[in-house]
Protein backbone atom coordinates (compact mmCIF):
# COMPACT_ATOMS: atom_id res chain seq x y z
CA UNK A 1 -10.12 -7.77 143.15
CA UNK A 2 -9.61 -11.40 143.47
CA UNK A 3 -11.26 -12.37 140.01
CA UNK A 4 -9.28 -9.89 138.75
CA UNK A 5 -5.92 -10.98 140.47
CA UNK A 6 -7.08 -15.12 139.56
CA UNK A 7 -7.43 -13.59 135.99
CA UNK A 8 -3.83 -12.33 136.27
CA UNK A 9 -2.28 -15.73 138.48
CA UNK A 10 -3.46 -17.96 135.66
CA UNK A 11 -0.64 -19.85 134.19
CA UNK A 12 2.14 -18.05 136.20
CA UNK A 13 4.55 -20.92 137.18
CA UNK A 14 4.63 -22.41 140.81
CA UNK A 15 8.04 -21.57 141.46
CA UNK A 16 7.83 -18.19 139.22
CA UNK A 17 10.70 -15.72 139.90
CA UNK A 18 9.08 -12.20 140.08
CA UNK A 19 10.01 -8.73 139.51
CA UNK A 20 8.09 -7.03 141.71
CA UNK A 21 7.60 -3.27 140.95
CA UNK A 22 5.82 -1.56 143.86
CA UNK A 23 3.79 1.78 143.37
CA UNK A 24 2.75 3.60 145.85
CA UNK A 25 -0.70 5.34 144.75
CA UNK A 26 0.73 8.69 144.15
CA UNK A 27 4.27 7.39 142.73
CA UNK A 28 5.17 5.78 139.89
CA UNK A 29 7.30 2.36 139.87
CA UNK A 30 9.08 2.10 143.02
CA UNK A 31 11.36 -0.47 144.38
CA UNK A 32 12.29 -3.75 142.59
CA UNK A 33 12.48 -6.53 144.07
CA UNK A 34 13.50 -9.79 143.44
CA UNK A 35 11.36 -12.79 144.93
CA UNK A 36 10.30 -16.21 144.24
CA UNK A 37 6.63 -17.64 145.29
CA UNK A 38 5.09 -20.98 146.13
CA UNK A 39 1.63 -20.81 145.57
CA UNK A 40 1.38 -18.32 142.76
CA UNK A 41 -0.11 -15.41 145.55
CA UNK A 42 0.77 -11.56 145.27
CA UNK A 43 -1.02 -9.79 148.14
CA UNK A 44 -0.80 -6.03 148.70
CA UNK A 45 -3.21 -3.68 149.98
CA UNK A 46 -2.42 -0.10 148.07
CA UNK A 47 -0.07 -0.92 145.17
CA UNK A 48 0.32 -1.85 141.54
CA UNK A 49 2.53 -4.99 141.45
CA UNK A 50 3.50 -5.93 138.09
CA UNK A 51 4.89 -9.52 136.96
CA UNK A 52 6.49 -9.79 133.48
CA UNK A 53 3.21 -9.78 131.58
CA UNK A 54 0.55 -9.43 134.19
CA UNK A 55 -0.48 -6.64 136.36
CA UNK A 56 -2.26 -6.55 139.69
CA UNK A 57 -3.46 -3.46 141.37
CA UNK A 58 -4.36 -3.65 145.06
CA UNK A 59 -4.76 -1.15 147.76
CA UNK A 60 -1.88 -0.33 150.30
CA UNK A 61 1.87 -0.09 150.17
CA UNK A 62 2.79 -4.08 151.04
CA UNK A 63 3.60 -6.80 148.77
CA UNK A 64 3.67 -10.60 150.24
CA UNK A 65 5.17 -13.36 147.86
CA UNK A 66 6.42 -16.51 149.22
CA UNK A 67 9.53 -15.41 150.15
CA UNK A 68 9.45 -11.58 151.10
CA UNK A 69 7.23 -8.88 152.45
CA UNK A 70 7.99 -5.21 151.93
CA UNK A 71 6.11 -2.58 153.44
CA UNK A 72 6.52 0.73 152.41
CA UNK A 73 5.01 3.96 154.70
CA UNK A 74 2.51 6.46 152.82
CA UNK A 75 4.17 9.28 151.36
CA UNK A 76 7.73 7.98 150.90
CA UNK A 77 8.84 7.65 147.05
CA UNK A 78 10.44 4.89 145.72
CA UNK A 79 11.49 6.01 142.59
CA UNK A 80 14.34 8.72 141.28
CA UNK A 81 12.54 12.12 141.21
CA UNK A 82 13.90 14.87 138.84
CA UNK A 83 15.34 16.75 141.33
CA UNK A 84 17.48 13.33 142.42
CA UNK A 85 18.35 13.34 139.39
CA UNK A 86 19.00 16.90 138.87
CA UNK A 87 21.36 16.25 142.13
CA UNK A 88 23.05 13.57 140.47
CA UNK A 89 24.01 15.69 137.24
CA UNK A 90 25.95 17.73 139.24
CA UNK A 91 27.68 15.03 141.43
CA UNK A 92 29.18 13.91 138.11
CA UNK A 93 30.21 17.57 137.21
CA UNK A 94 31.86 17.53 140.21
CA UNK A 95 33.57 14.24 139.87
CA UNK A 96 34.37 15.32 136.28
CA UNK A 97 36.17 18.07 137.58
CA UNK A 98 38.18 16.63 140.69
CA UNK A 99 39.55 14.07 138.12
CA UNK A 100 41.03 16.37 136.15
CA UNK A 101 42.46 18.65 138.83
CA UNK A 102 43.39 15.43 141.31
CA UNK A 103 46.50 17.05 142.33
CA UNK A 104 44.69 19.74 143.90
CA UNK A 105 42.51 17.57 146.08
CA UNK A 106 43.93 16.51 149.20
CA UNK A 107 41.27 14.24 151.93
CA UNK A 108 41.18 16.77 155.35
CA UNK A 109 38.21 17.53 157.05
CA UNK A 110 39.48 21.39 156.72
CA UNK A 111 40.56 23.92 154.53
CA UNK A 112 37.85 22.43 152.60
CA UNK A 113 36.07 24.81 149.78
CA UNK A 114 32.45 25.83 151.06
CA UNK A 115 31.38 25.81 147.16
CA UNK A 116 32.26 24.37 143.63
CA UNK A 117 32.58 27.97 142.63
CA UNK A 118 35.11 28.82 145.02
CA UNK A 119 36.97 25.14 144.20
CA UNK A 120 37.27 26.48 140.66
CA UNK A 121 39.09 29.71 141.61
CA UNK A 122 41.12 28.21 144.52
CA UNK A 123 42.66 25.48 142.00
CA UNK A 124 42.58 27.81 139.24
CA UNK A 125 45.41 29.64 141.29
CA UNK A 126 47.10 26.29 141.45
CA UNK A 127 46.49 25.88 145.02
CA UNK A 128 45.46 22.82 147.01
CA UNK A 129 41.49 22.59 148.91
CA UNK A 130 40.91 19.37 151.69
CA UNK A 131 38.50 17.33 150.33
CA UNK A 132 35.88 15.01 152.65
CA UNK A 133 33.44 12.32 152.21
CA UNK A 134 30.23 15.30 152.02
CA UNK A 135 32.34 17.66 150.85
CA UNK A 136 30.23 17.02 147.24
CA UNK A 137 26.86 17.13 148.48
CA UNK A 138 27.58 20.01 150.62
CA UNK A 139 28.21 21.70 147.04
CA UNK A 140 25.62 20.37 144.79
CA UNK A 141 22.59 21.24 147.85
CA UNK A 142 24.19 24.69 147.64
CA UNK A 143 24.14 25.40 143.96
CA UNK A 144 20.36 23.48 144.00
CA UNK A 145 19.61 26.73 146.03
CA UNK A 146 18.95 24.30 149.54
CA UNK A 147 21.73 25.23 151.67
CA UNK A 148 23.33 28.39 152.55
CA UNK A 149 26.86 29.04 151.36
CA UNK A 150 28.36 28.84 154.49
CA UNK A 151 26.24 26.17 156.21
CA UNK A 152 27.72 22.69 156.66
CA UNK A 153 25.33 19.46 156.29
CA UNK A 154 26.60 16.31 157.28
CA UNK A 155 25.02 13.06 159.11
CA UNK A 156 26.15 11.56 162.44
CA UNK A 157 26.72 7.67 163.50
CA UNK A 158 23.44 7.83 165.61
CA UNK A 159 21.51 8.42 162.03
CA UNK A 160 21.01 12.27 162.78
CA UNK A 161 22.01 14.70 159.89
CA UNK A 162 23.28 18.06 161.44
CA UNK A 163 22.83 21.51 158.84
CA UNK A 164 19.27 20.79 157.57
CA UNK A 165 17.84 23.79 156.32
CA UNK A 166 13.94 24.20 155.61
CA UNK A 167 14.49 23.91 152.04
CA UNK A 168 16.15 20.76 152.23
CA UNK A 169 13.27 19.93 154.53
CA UNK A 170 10.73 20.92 151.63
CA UNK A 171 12.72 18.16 148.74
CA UNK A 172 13.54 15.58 151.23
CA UNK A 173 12.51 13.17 153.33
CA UNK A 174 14.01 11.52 156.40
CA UNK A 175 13.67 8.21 156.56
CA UNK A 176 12.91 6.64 159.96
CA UNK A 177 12.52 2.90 161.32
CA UNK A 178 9.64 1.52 160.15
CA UNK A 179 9.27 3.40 156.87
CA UNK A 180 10.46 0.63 154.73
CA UNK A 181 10.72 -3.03 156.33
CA UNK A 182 11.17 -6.35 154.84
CA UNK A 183 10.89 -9.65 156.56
CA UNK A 184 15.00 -9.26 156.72
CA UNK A 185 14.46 -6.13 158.99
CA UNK A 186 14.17 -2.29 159.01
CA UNK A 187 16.60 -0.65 156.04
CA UNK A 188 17.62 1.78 159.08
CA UNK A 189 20.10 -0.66 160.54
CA UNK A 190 20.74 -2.71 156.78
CA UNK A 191 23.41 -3.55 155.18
CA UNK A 192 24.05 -1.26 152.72
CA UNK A 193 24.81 -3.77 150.32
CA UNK A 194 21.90 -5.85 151.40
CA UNK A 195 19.00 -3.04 151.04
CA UNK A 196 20.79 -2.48 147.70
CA UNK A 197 20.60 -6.07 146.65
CA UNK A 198 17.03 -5.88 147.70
CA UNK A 199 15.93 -3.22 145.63
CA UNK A 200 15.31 -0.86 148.95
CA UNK A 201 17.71 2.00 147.72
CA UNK A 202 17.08 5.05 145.11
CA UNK A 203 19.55 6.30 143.03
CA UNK A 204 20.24 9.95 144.96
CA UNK A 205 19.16 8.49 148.61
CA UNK A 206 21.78 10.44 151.24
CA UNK A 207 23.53 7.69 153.52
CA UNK A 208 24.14 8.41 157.00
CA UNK A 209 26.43 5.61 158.22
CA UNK A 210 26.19 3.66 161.43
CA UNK A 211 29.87 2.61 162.77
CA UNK A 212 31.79 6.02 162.68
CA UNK A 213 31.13 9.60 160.69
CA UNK A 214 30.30 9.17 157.11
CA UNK A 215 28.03 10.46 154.60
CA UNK A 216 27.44 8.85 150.89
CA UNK A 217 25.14 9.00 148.04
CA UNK A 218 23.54 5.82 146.98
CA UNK A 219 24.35 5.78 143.16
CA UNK A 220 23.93 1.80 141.88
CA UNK A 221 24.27 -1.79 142.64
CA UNK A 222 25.49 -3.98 139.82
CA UNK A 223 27.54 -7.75 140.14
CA UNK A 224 26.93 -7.69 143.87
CA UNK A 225 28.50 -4.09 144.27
CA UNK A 226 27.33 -0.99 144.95
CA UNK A 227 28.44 2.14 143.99
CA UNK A 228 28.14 5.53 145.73
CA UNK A 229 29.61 9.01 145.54
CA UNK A 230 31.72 10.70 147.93
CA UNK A 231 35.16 12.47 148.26
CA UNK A 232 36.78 10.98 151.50
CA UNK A 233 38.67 8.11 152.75
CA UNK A 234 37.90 5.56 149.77
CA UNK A 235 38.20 8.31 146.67
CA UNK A 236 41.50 9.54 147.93
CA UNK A 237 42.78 5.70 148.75
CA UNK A 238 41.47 5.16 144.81
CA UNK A 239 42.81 8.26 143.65
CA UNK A 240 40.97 11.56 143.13
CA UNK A 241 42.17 11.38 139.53
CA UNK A 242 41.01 8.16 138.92
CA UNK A 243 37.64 7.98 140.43
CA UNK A 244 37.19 11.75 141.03
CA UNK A 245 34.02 11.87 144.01
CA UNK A 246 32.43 8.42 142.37
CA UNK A 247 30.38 6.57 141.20
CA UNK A 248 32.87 4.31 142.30
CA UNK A 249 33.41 0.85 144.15
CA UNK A 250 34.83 0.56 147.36
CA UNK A 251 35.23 -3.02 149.73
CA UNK A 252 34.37 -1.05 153.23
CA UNK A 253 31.24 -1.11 151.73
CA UNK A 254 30.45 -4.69 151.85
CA UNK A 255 30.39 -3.80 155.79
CA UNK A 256 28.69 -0.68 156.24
CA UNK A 257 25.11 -0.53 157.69
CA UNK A 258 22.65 2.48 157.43
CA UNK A 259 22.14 4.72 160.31
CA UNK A 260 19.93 7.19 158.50
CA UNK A 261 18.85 8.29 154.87
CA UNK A 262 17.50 11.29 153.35
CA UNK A 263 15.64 10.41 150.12
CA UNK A 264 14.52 13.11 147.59
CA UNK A 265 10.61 13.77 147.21
């Protein structure tokens, strides 16, 4: 381990800016993460960390550098799996689809369509359905075959998420404090825009947030902002026709913290 790991250091720069790509033993590339070093040392104890050129494999889930420290639990993945992205496909159906009809769409947190399908018929008639923040996932989890057609999911300030059914147990994962910490803190109780910035968010992951009822979908972070999907507040202040249910941009966001994620397995 360390002649292999001196083998890989060799020549790396003092102040070398790393892309560290964590990888848990039973998961492919993980979380990126932007760090800088002073003495050239990578230490992890269950992980493959890789550095431009050079690859180190160790044995555990953390990765020390200089400057950060992330430690990731056992059996949580860190990368998009298909059936994130499977969810994600039909987010952007969806989106596709409120654009178009954004005359229809009006933000309430009733008279709200239980499904796409019945969205489709109800504006087919010309007739207006509320719209909300989860109204989107509620629909995609429903036509993924997760969530009953009348059941309601949707998370609460204190990071709880209310309408979990055992399916959605079976392809997703709760995250919990202590499941992913850096030396900046816990991501339950981050920034938004900070765990983003750090690499700590999948596309797909299901927000709970902390200050007042609100559920997203992580979707991107790109030029210091992130983007997410959802069909409340923010999409109807945009426009439904512009933005549709995202991904889209919204400032609030720059504030938010995370009171609870679901992340897809």
């Amino acid at each position: 381990m360390k002649k292999h790991f001196k083998g890989v250091a060799k020549g790396m720069a003092t102040a070398l800016a790393l892309a560290v790509v964590i990888s848990a033993v039973s998961f492919s590339p993980v979380i990126t993460y932007a760090a800088t070093t002073g003495n050239d040392t990578v230490k992890t104890d269950n992980a493959t960390v890789k550095t431009g050129n050079a690859t180190i494999k160790t044995e555990n889930g953390t990765v020390k550098t200089g400057n950060a420290t992330i430690t990731i639990k056992s059996g949580i993945s860190t990368e998009q799996s298909k059936k994130s992205m499977q969810f994600i496909e039909k987010l952007n159906v969806y989106s596709d689809f409120i654009k178009t009809n954004g005359q229809y769409f009006s933000r309430s947190n009733t008279q709200i369509c239980k499904t796409f399908r019945q969205a489709k018929t109800t504006i087919k008639k010309k007739k207006t359905t509320g719209a909300n923040c989860v109204m989107p996932v509620n629909w995609a989890l429903k036509e993924m075959g997760l969530l009953a057609t009348n059941a309601n999911f949707y998370s609460k300030p204190n990071g709880n998420f209310s309408g979990v059914s055992a399916n959605m147990k079976k392809n997703l994962v709760t995250l919990k404090k202590g499941d992913v910490v850096t030396e900046t803190g816990d991501l339950i109780g981050m920034k938004v825009v900070d765990a983003a910035k750090a690499g700590l968010l999948v596309r797909g992951d299901i927000i709970a947030n902390q200050s007042f009822t609100h559920t997203y979908v992580f979707d991107s972070f790109s030029n210091g902002k992130i983007y997410v999907y959802e069909a409340g507040g923010n999409a109807n202040r945009l426009g439904y026709s512009k933005v549709g249910c995202g991904p889209f941009y919204a400032k609030q966001y720059n504030g938010l913290r995370i009171a609870g994620l679901m992340r897809w397995k």
